[in-house]
N, C-alpha and C. Protein backbone atom coordinates (compact mmCIF):
# COMPACT_ATOMS: atom_id res chain seq x y z
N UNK A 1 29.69 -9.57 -12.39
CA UNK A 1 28.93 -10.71 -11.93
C UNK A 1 27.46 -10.43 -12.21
N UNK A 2 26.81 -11.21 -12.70
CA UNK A 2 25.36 -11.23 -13.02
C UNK A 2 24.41 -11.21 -12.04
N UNK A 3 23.29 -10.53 -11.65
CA UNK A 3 22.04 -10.46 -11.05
C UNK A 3 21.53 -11.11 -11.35
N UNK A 4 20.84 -12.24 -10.24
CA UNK A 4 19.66 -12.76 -11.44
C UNK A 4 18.57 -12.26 -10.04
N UNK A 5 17.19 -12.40 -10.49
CA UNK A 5 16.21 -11.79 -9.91
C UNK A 5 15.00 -13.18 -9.88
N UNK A 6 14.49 -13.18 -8.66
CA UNK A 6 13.83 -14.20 -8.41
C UNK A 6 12.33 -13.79 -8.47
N UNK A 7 11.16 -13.84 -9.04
CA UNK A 7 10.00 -13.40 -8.83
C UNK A 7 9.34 -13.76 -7.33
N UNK A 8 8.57 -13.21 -6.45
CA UNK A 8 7.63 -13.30 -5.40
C UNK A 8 6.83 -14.37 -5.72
N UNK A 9 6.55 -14.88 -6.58
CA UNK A 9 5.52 -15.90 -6.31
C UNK A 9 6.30 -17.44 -6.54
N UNK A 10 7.62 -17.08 -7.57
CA UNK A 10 8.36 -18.33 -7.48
C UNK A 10 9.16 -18.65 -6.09
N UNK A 11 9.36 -17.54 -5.33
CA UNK A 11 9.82 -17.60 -3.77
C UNK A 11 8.99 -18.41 -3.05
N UNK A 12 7.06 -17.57 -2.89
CA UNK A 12 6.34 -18.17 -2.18
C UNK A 12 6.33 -19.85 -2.71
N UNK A 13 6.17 -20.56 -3.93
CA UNK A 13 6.31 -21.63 -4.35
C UNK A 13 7.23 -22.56 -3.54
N UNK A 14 8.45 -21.88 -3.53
CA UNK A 14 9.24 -22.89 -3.10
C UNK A 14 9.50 -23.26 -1.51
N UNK A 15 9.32 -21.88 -0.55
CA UNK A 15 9.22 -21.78 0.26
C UNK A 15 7.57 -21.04 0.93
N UNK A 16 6.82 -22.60 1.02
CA UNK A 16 5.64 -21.77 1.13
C UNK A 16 5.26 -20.81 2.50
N UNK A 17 5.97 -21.24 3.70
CA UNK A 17 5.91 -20.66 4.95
C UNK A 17 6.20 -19.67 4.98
N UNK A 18 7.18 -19.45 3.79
CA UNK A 18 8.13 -18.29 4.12
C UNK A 18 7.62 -16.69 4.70
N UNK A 19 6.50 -15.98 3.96
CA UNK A 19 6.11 -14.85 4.34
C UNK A 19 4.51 -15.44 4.62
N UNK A 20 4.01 -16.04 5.23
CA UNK A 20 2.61 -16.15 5.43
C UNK A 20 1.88 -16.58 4.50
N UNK A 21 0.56 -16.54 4.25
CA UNK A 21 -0.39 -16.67 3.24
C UNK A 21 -0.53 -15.63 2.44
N UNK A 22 -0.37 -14.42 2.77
CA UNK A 22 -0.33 -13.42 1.94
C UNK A 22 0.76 -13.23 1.17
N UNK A 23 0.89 -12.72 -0.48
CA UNK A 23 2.08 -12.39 -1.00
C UNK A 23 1.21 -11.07 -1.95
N UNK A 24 2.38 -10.01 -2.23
CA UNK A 24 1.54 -8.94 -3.30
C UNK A 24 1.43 -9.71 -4.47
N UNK A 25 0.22 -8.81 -4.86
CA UNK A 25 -0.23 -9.63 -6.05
C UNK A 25 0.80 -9.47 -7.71
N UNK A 26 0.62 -10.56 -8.33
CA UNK A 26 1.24 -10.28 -9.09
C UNK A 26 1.08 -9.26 -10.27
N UNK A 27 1.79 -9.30 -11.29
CA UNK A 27 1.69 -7.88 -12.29
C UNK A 27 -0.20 -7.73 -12.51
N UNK A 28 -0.59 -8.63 -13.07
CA UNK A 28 -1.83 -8.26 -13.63
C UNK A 28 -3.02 -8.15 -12.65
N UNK A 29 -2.52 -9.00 -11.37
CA UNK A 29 -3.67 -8.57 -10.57
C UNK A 29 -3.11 -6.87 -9.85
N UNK A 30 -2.27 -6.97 -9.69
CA UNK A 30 -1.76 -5.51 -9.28
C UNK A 30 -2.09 -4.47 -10.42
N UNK A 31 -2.20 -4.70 -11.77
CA UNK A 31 -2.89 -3.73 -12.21
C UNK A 31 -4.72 -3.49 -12.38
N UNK A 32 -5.26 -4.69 -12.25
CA UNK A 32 -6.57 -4.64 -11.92
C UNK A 32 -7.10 -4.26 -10.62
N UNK A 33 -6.07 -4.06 -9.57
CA UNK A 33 -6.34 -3.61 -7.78
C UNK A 33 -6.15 -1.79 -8.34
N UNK A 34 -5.20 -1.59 -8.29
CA UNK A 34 -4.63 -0.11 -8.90
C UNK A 34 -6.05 0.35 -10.07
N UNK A 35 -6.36 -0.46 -10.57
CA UNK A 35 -7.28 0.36 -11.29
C UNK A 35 -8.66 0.89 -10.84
N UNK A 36 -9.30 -0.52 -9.73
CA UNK A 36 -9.98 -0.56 -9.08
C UNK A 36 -10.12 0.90 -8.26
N UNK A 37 -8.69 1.15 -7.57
CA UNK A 37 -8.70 2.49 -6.60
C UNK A 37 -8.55 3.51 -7.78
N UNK A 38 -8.12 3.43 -8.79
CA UNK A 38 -8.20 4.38 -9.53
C UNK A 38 -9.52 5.30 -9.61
N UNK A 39 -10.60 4.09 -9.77
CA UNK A 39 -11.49 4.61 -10.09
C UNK A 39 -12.71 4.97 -9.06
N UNK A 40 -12.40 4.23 -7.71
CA UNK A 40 -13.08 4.38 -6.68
C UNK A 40 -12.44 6.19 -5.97
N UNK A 41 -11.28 6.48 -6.91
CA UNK A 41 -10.34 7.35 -5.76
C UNK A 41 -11.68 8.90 -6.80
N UNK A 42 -11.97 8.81 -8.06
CA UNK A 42 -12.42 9.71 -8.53
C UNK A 42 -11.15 10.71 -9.23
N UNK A 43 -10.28 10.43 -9.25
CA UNK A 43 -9.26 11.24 -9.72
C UNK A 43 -8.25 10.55 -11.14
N UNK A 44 -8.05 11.42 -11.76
CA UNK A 44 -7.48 11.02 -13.27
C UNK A 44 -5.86 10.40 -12.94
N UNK A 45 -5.40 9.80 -13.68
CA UNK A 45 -4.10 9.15 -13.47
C UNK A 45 -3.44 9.91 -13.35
N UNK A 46 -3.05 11.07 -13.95
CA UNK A 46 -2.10 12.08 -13.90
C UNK A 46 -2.44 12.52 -12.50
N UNK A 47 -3.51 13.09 -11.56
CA UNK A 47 -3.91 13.64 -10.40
C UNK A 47 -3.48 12.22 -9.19
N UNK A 48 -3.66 11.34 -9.48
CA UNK A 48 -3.16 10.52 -8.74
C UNK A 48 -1.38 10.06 -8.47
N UNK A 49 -1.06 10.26 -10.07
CA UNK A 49 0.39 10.28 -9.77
C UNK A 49 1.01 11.63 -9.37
N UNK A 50 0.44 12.70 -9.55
CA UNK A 50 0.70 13.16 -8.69
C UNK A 50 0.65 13.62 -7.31
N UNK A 51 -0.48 13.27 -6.69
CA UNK A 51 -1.15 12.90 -5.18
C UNK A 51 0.52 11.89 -4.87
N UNK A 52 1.03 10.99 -5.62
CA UNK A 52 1.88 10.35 -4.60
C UNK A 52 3.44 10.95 -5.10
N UNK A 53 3.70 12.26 -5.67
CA UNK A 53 4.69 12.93 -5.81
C UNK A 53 5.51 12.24 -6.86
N UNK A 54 4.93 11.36 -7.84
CA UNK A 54 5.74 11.11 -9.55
C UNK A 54 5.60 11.54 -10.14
N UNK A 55 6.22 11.60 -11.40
CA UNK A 55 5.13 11.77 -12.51
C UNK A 55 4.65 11.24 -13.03
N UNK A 56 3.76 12.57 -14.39
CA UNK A 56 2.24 12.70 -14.66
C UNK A 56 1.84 11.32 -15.25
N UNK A 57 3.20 10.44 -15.69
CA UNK A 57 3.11 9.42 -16.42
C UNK A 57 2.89 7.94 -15.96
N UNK A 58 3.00 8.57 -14.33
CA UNK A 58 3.22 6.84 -13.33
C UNK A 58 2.26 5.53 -13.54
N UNK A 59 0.92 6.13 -13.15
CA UNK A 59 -0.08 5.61 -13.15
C UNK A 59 -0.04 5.24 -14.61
N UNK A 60 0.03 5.42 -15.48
CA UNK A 60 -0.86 5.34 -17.15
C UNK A 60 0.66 3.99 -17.59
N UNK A 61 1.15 4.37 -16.62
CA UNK A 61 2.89 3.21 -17.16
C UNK A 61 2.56 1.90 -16.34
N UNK A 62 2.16 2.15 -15.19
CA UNK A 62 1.56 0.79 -14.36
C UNK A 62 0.93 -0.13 -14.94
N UNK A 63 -0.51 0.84 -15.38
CA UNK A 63 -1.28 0.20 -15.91
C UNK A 63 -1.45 -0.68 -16.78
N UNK A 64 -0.10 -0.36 -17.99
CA UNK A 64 -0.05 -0.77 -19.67
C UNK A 64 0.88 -1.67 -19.40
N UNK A 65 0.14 -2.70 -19.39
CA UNK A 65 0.86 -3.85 -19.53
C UNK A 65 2.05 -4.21 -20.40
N UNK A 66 2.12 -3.34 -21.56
CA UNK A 66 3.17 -3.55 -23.15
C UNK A 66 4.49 -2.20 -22.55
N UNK A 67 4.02 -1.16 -21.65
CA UNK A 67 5.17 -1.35 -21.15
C UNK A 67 6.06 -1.06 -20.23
N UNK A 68 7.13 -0.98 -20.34
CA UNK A 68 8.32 -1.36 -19.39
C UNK A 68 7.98 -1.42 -17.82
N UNK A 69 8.24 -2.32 -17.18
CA UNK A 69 7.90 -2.57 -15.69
C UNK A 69 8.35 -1.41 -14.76
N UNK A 70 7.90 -0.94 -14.56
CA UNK A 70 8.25 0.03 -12.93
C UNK A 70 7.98 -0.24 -11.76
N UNK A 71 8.74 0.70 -10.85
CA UNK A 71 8.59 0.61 -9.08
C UNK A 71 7.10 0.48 -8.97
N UNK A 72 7.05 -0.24 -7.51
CA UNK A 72 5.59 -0.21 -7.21
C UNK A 72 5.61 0.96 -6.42
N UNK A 73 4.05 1.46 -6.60
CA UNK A 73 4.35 2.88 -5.39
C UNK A 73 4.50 2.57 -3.59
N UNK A 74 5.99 2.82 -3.59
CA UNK A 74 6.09 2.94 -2.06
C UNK A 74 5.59 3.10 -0.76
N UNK A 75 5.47 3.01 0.44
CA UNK A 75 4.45 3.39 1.40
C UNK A 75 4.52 5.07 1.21
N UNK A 76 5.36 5.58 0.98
CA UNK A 76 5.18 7.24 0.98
C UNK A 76 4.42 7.37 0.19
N UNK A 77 4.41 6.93 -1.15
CA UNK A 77 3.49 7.24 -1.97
C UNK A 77 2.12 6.67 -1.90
N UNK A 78 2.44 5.66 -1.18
CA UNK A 78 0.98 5.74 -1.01
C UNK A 78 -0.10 6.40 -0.02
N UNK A 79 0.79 7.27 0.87
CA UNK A 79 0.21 7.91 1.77
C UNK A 79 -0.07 9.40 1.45
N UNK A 80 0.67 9.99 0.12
CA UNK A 80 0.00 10.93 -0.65
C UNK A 80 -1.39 10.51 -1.38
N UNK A 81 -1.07 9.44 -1.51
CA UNK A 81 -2.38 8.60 -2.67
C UNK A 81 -3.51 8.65 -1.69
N UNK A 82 -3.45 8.04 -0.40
CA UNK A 82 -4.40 8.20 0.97
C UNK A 82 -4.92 9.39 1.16
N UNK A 83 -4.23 10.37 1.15
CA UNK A 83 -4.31 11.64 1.76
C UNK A 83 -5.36 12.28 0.48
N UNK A 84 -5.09 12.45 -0.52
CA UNK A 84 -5.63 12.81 -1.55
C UNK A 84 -7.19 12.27 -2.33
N UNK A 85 -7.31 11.00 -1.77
CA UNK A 85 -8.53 9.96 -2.11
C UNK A 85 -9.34 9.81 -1.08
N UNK A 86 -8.78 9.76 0.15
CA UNK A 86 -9.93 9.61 1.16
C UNK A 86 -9.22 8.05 1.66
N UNK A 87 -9.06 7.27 0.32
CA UNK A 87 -9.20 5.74 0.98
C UNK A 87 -7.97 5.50 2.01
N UNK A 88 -8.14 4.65 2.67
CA UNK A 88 -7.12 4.59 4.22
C UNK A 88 -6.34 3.88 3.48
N UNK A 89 -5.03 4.31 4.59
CA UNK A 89 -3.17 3.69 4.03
C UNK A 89 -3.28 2.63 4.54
N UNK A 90 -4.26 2.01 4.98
CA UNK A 90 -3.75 0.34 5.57
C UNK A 90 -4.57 -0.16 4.61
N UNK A 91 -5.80 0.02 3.65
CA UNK A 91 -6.18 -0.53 2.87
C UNK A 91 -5.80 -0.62 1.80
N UNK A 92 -4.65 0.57 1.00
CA UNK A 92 -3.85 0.89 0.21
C UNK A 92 -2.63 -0.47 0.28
N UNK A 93 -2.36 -0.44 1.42
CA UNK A 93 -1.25 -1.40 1.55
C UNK A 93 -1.61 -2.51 1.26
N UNK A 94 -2.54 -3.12 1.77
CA UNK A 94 -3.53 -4.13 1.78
C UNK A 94 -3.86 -4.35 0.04
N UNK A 95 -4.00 -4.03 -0.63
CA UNK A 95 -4.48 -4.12 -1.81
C UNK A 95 -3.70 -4.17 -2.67
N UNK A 96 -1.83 -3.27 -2.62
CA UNK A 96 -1.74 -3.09 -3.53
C UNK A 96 -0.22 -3.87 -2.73
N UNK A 97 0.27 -4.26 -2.16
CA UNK A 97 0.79 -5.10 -1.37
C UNK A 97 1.02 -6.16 -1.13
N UNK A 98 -0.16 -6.50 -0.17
CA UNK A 98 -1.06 -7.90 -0.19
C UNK A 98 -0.40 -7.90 1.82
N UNK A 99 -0.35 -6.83 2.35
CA UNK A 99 0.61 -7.04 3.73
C UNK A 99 -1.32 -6.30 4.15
N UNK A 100 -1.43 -7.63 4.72
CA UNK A 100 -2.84 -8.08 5.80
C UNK A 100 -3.27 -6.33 6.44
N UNK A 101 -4.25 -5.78 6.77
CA UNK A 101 -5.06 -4.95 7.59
C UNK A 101 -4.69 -5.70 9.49
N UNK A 102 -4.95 -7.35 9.46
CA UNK A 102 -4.72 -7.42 10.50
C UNK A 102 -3.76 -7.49 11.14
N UNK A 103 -2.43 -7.91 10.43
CA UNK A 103 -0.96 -7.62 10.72
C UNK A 103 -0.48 -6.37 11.33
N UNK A 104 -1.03 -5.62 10.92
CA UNK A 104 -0.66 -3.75 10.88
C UNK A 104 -1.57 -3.68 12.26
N UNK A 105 -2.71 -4.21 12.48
CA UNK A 105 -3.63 -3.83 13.52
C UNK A 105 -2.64 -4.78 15.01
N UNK A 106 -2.80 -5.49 14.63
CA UNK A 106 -1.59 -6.38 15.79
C UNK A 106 -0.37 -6.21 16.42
N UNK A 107 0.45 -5.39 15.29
CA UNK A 107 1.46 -5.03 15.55
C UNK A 107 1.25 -3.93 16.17
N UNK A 108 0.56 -2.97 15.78
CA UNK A 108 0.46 -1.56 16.25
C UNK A 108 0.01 -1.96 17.79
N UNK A 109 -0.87 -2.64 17.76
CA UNK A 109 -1.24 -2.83 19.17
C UNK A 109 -0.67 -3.64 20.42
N UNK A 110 0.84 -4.01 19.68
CA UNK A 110 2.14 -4.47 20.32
C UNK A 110 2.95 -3.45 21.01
N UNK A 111 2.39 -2.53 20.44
CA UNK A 111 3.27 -1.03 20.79
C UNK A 111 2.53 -0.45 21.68
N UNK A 112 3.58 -0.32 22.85
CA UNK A 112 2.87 0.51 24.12
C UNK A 112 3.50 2.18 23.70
N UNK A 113 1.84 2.89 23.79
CA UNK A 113 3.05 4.33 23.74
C UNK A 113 3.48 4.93 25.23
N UNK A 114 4.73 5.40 24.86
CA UNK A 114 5.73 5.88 25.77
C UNK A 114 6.31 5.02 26.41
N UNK A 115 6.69 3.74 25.35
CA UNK A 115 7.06 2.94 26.27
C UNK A 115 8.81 2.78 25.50
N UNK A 116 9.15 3.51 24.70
CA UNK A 116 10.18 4.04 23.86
C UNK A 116 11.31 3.90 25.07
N UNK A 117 12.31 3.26 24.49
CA UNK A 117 13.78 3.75 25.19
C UNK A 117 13.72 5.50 24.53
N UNK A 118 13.85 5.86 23.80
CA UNK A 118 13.98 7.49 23.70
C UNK A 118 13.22 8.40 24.42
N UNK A 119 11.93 7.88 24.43
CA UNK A 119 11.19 8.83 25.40
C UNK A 119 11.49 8.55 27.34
N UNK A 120 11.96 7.49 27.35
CA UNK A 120 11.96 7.37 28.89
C UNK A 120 13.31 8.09 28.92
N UNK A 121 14.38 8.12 28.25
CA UNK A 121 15.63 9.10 28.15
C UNK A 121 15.70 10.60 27.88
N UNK A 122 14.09 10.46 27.87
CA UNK A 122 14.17 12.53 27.36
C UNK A 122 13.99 13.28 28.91
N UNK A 123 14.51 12.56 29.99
CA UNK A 123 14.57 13.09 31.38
C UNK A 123 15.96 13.15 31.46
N UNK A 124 16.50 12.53 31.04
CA UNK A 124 18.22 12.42 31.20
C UNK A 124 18.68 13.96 30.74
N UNK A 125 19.85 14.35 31.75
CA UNK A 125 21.10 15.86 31.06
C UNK A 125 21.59 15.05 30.03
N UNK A 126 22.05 16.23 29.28
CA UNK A 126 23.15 16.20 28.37
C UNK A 126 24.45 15.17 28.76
N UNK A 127 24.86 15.44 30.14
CA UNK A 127 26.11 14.66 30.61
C UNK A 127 25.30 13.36 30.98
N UNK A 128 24.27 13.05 31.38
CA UNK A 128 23.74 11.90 31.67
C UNK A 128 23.43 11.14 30.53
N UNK A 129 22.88 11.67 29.79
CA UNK A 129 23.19 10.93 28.39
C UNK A 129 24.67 10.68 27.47
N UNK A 130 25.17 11.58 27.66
CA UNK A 130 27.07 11.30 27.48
C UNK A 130 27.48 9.65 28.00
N UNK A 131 27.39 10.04 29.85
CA UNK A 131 27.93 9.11 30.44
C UNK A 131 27.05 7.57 29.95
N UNK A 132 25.56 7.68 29.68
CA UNK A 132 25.04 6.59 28.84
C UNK A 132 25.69 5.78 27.88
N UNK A 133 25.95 6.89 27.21
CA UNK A 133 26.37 6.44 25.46
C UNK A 133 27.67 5.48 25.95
N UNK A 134 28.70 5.95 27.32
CA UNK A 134 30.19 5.72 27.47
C UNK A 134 30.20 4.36 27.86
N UNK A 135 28.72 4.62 28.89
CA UNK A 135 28.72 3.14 29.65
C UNK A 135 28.49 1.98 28.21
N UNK A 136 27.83 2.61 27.18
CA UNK A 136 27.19 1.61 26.49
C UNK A 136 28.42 1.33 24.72
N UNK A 137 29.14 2.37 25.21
CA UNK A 137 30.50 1.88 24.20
C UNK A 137 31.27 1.12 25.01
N UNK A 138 31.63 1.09 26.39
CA UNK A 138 32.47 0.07 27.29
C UNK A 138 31.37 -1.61 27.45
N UNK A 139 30.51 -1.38 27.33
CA UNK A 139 29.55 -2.60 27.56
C UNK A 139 29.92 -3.54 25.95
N UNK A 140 29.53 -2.59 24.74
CA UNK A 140 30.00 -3.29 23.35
C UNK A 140 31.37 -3.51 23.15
N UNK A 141 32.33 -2.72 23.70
CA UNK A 141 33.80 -3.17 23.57
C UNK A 141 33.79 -4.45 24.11
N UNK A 142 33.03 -4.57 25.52
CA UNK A 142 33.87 -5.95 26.62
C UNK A 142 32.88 -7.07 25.55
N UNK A 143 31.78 -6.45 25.28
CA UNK A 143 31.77 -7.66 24.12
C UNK A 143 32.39 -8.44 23.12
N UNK A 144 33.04 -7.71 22.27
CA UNK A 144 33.58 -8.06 21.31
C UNK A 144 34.97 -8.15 21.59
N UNK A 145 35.54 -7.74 22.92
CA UNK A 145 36.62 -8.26 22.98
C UNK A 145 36.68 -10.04 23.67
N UNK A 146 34.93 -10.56 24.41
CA UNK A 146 34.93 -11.87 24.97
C UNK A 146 35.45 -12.52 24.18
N UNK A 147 35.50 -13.68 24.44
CA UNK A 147 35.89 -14.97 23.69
C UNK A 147 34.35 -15.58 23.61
N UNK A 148 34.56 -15.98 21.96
CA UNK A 148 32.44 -16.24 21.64
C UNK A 148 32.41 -17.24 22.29
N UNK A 149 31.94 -17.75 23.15
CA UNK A 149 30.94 -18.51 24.09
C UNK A 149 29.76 -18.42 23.76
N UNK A 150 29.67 -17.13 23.59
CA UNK A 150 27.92 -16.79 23.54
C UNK A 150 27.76 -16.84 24.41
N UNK A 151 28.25 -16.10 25.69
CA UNK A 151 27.66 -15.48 27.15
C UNK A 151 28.69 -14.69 27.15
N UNK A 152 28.30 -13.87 27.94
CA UNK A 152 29.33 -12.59 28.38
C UNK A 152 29.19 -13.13 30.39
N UNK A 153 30.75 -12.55 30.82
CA UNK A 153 30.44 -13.26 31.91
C UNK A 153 31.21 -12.10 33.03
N UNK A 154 30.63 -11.86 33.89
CA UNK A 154 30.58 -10.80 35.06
C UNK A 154 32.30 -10.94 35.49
N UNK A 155 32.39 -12.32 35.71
CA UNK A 155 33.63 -12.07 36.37
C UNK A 155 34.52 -11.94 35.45
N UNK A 156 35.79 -11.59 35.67
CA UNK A 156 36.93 -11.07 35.21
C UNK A 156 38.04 -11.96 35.38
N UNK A 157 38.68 -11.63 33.74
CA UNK A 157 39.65 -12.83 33.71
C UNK A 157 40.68 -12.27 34.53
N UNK A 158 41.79 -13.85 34.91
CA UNK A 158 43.06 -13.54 35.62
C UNK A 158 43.93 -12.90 34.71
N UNK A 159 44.38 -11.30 35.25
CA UNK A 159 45.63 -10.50 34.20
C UNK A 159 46.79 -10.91 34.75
């Protein structure tokens, strides 16, 4: 069966709501952003592709438009690319992306720390966490054994 592959900007087109106002940029502005940090980062293409753990060839293949298309660099890689340049991973993202500085700032600040189901459970024993997990495989069983209503309901049928 055939793949077919939809481009990002013919998506945003059709569905303009769909991901916000922001979309990553396309091939050629993504290689004029990338070049931009290239040259703001002070480091040669080969030192940069390797700052984000590819190879020596990543960067110099991005760039050349004639050829063959490759991965964009990943958030990992771009957090070697960060680490190595100075320039910050939310502006990295931001640029080479197109996923907002203020999105990342909003969300993060949605997040209470320690407010983790894992961390409020790192008081629990071993058997207290057991009996957790048991209560919470008998809670998903009586689910999926309801009848879909779409409510789950306290009382208990007549056996």
């Amino acid at each position: 069966m055939p793949l077919y592959y939809v481009s990002l900007p013919l998506i945003a087109t059709i569905l303009p709501g769909l991901r916000g106002s922001r979309m990553p940029p396309d091939d050629d502005e993504f290689r004029v952003r990338l070049r931009d940090l290239l040259e703001r980062s002070g480091l040669s293409m080969r030192a940069l592709s390797d700052s984000m753990g590819r190879d020596t060839g990543y960067i110099a293949a991005l760039l050349d438009p004639t050829r063959p298309s490759r991965a964009r660099p990943t958030p990992a890689d771009l957090l070697g690319a960060s680490d190595a340049t100075g320039i910050p991973f939310v502006e990295l993202l931001e640029r080479l992306w197109g996923i907002e500085r203020t999105r990342l700032a909003d969300e993060c600040a949605r997040v209470e720390p320690g407010s983790s189901l894992d961390r409020r459970l790192d008081v629990l024993t071993g058997s207290e966490r057991t009996s957790l997990r048991d209560f919470v495989d008998f809670l998903l069983a009586r689910h999926e054994a309801a009848p879909s209503r779409g409510r789950l309901s306290s009382k208990r049928s007549p056996s």
